[in-house]
PDB file of N, CA and C in Angstrom:
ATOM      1  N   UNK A   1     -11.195 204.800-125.508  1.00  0.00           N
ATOM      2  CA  UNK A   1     -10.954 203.385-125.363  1.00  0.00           C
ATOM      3  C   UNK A   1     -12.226 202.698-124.850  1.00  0.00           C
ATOM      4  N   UNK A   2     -12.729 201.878-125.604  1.00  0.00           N
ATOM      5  CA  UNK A   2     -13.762 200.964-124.891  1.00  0.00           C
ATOM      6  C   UNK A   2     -13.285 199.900-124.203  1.00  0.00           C
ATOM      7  N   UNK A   3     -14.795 199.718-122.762  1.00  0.00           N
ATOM      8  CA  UNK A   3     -14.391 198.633-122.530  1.00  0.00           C
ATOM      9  C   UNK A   3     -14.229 197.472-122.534  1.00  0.00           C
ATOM     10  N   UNK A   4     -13.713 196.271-122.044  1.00  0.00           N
ATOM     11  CA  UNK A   4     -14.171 194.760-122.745  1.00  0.00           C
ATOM     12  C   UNK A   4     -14.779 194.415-121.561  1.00  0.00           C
ATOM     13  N   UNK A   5     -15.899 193.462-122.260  1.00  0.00           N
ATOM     14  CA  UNK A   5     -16.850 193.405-121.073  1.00  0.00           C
ATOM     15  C   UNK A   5     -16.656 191.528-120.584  1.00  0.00           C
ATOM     16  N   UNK A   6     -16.428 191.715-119.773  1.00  0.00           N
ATOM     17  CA  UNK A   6     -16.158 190.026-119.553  1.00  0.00           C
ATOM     18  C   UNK A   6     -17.287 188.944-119.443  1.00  0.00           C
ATOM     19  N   UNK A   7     -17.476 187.952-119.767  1.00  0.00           N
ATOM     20  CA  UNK A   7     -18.588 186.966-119.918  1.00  0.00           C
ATOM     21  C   UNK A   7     -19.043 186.625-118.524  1.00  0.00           C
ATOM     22  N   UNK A   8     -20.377 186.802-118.733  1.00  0.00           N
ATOM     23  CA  UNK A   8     -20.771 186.659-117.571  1.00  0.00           C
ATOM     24  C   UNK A   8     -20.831 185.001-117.207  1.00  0.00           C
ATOM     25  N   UNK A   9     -21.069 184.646-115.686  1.00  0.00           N
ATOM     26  CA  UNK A   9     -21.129 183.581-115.401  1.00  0.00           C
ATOM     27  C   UNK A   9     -22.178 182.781-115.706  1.00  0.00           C
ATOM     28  N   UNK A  10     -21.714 181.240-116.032  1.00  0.00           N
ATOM     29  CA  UNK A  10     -23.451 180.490-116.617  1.00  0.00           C
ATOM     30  C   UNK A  10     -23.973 180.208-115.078  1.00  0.00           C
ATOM     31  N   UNK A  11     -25.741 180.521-115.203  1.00  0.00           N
ATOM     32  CA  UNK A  11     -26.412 180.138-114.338  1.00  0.00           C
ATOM     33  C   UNK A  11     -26.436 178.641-113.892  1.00  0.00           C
ATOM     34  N   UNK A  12     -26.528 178.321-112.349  1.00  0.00           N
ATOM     35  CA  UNK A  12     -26.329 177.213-112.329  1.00  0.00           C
ATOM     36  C   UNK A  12     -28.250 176.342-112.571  1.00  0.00           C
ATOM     37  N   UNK A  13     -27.747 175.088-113.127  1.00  0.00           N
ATOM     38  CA  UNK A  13     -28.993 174.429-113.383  1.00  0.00           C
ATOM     39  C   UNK A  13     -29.881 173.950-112.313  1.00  0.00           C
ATOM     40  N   UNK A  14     -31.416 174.439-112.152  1.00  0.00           N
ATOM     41  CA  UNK A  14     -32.300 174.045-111.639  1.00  0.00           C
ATOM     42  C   UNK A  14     -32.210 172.214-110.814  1.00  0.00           C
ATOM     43  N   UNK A  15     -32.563 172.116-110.046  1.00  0.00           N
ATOM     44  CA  UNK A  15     -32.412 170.321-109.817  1.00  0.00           C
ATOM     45  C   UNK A  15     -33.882 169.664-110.346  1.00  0.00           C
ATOM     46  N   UNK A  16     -33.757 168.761-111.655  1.00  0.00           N
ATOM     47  CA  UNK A  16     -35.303 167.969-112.229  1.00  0.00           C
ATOM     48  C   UNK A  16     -36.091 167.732-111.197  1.00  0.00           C
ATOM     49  N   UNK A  17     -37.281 167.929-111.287  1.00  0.00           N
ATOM     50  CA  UNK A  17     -38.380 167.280-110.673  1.00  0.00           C
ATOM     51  C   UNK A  17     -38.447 166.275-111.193  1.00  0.00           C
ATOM     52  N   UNK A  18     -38.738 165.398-110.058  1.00  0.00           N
ATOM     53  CA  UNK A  18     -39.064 163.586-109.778  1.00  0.00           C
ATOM     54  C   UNK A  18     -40.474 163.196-109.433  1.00  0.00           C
ATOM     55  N   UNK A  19     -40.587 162.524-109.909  1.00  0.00           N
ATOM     56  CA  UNK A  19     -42.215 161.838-109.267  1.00  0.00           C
ATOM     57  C   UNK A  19     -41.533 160.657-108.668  1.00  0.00           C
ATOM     58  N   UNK A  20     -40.381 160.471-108.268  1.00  0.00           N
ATOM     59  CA  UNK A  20     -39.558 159.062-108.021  1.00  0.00           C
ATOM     60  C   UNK A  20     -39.597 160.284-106.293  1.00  0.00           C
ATOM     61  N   UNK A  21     -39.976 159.027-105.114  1.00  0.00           N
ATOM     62  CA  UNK A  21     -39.526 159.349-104.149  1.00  0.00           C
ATOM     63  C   UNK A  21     -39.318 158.091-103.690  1.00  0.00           C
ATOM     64  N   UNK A  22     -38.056 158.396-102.413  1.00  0.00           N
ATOM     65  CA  UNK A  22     -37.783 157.587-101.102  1.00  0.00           C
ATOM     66  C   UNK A  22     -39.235 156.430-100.746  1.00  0.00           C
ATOM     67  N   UNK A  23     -38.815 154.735-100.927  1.00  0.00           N
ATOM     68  CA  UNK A  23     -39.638 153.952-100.388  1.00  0.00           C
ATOM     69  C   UNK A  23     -39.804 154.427 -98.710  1.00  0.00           C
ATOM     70  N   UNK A  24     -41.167 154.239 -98.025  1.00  0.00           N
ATOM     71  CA  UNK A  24     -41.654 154.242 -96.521  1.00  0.00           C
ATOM     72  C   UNK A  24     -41.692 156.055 -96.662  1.00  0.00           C
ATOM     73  N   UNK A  25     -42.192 156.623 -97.428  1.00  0.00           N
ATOM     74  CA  UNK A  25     -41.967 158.242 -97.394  1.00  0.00           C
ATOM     75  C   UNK A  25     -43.289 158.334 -97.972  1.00  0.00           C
ATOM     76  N   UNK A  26     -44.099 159.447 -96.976  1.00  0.00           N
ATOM     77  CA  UNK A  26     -45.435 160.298 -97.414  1.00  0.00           C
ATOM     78  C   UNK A  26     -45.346 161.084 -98.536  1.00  0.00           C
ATOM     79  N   UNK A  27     -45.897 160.836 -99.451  1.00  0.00           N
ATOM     80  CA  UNK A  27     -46.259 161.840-100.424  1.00  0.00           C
ATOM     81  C   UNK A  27     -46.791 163.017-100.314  1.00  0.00           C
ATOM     82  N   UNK A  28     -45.960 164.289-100.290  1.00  0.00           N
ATOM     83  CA  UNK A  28     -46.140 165.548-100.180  1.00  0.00           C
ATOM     84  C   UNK A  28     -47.232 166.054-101.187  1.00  0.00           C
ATOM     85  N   UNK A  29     -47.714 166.646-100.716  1.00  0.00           N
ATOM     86  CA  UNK A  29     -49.253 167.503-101.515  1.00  0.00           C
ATOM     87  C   UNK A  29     -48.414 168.110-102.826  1.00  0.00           C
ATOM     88  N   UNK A  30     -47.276 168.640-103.048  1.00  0.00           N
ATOM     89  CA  UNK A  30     -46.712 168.882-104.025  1.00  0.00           C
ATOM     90  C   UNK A  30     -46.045 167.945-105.114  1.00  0.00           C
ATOM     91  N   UNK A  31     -45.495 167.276-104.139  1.00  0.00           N
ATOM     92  CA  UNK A  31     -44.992 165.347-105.477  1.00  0.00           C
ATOM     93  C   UNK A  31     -46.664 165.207-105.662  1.00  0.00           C
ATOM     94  N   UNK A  32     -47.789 165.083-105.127  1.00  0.00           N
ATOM     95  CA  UNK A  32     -49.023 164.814-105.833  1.00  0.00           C
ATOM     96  C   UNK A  32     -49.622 165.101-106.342  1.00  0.00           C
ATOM     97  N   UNK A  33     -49.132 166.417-106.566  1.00  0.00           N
ATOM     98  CA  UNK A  33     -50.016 167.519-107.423  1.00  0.00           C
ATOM     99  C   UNK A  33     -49.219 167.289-108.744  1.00  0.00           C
ATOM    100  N   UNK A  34     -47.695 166.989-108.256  1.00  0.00           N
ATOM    101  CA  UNK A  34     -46.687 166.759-109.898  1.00  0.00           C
ATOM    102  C   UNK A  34     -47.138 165.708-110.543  1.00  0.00           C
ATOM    103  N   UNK A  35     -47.364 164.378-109.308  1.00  0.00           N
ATOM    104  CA  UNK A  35     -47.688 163.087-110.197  1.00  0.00           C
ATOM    105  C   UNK A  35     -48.440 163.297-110.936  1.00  0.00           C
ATOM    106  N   UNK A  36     -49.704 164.109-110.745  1.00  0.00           N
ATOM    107  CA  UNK A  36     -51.267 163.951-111.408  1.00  0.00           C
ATOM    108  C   UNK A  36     -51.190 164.458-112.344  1.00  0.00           C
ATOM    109  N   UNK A  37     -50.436 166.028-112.668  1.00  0.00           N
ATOM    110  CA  UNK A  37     -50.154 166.852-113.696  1.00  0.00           C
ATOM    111  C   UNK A  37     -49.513 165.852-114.547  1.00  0.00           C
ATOM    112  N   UNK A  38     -48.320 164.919-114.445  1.00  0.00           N
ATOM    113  CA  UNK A  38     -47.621 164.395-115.291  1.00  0.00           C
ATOM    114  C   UNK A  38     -48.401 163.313-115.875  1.00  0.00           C
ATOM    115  N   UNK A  39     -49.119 162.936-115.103  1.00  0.00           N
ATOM    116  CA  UNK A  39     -50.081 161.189-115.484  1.00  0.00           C
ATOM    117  C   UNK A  39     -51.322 161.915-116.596  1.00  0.00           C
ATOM    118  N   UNK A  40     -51.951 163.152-116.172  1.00  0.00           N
ATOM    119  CA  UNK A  40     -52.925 164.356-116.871  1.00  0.00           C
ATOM    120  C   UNK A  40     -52.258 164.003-118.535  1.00  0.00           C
ATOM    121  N   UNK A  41     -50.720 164.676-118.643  1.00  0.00           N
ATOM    122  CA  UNK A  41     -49.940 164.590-119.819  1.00  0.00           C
ATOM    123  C   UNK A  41     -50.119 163.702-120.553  1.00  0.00           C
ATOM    124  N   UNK A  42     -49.591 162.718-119.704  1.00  0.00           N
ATOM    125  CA  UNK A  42     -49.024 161.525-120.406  1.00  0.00           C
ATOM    126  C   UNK A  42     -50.483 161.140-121.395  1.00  0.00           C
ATOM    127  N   UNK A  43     -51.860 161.380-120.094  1.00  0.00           N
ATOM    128  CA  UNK A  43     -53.023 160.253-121.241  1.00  0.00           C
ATOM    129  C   UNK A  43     -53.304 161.482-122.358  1.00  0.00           C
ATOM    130  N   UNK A  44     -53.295 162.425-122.858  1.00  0.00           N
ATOM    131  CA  UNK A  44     -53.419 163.325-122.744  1.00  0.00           C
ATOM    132  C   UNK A  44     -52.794 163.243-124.753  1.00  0.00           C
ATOM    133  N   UNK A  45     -51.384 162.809-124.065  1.00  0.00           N
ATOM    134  CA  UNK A  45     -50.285 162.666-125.777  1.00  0.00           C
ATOM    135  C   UNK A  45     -51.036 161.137-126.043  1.00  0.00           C
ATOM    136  N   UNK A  46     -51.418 160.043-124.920  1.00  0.00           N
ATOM    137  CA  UNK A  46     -51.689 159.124-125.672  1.00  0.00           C
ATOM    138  C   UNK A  46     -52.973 159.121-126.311  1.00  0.00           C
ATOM    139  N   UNK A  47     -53.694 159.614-125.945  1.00  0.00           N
ATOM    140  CA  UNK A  47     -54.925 160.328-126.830  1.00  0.00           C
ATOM    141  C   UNK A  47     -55.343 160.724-127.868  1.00  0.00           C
ATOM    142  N   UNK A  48     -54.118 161.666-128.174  1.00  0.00           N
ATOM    143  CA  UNK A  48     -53.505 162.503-129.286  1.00  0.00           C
ATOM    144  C   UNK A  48     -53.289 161.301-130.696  1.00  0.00           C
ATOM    145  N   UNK A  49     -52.457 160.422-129.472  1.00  0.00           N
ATOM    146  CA  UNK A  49     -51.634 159.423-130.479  1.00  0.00           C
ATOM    147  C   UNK A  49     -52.891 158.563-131.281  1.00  0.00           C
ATOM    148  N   UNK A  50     -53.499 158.099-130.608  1.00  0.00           N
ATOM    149  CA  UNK A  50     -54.588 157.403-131.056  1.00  0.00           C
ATOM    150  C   UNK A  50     -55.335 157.888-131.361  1.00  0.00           C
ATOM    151  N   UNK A  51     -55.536 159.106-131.256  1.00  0.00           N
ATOM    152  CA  UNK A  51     -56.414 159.553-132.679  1.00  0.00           C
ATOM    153  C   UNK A  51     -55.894 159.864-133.826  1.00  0.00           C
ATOM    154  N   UNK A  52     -54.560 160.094-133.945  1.00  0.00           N
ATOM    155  CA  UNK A  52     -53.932 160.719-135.490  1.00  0.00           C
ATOM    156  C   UNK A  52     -53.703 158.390-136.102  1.00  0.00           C
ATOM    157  N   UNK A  53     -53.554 157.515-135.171  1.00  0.00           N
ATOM    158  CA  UNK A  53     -53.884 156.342-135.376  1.00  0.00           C
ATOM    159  C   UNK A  53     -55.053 156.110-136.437  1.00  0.00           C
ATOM    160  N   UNK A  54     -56.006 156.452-135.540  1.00  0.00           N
ATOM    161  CA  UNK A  54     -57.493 156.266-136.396  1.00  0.00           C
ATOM    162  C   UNK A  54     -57.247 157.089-137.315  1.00  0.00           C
ATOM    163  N   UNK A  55     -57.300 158.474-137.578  1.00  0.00           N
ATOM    164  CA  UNK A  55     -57.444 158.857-139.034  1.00  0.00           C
ATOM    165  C   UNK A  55     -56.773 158.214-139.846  1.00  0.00           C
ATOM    166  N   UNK A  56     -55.832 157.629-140.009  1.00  0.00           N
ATOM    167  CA  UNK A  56     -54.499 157.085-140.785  1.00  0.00           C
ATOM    168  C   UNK A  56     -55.124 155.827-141.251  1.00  0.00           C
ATOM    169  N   UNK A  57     -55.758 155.177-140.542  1.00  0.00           N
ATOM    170  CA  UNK A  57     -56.216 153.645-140.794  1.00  0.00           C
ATOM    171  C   UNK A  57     -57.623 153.911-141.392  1.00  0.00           C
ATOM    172  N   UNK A  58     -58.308 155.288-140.917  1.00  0.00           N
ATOM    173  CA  UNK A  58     -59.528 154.981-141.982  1.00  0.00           C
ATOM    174  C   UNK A  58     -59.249 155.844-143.541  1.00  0.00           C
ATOM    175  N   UNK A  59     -57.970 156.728-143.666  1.00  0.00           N
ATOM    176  CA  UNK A  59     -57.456 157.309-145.073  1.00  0.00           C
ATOM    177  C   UNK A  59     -57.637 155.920-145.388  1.00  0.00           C
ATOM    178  N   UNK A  60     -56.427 155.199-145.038  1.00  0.00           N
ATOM    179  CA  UNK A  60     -55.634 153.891-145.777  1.00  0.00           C
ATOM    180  C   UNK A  60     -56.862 152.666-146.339  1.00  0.00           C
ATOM    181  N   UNK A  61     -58.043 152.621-145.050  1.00  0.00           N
ATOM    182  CA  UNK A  61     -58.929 152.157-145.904  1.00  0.00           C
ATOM    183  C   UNK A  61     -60.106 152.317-147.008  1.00  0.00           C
ATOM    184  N   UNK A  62     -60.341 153.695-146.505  1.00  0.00           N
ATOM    185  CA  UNK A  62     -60.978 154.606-147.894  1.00  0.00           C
ATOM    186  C   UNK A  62     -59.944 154.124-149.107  1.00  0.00           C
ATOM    187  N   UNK A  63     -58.706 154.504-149.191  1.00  0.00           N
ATOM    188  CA  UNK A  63     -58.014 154.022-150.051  1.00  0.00           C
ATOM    189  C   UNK A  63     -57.942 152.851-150.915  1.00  0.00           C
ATOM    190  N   UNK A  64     -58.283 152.289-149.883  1.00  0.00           N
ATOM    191  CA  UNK A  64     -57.798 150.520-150.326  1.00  0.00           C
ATOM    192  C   UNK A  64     -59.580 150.379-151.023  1.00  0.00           C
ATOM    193  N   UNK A  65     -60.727 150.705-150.766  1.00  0.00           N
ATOM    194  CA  UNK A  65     -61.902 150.491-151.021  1.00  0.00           C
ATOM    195  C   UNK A  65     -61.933 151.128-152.105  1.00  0.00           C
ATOM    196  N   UNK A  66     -61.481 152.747-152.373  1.00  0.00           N
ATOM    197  CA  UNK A  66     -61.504 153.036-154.030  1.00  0.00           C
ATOM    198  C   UNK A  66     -60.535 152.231-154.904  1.00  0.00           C
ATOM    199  N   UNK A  67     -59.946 151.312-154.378  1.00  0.00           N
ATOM    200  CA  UNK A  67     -58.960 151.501-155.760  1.00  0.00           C
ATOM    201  C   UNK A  67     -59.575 149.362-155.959  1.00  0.00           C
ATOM    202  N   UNK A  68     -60.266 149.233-154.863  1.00  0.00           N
ATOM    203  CA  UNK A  68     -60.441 147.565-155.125  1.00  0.00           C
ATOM    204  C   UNK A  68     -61.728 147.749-156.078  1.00  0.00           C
ATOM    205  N   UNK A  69     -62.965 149.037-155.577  1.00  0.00           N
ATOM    206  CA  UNK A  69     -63.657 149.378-156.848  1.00  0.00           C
ATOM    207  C   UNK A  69     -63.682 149.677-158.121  1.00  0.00           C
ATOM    208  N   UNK A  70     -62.220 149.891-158.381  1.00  0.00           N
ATOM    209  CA  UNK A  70     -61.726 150.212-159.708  1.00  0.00           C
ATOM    210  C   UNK A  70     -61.462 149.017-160.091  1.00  0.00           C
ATOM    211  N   UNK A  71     -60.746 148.111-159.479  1.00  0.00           N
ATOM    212  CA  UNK A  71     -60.356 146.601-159.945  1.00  0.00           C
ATOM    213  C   UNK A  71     -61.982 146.166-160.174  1.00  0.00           C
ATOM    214  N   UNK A  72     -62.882 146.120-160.019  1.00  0.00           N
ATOM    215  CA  UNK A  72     -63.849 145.272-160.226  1.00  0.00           C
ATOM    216  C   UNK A  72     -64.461 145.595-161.676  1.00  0.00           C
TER     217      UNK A  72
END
């Protein structure tokens, strides 16, 4: 006879990290080390963003310049 194995219990969930703290409260060396890492990110994707921006706008105008040379 085998046995049945019963489901184990779900782990309980971690609590999110905040860069949101309590107004009149010191910023712990650790919320500042999170802020910077997260602010690091953030310019980081917007960077990203604006450069896949620029390539897109100079395809589209390469584009637009061969095909107005063909019209002429």
């Amino acid at each position: 006879m085998s046995k049945l194995k019963t489901p184990k219990k779900p782990k309980k969930a971690k609590p999110v990290k905040t860069i949101h703290r309590e107004p009149g409260k010191r910023m712990s060396r650790k919320e500042r080390k999170l802020k910077e890492k997260r602010r690091k990110q953030m310019s980081k994707h917007i960077d990203r963003a604006m450069g896949f921006v620029a390539i897109v706008l100079c395809t589209v105008s390469a584009i637009l310049d061969v095909k107005n040379n063909k019209d002429s």
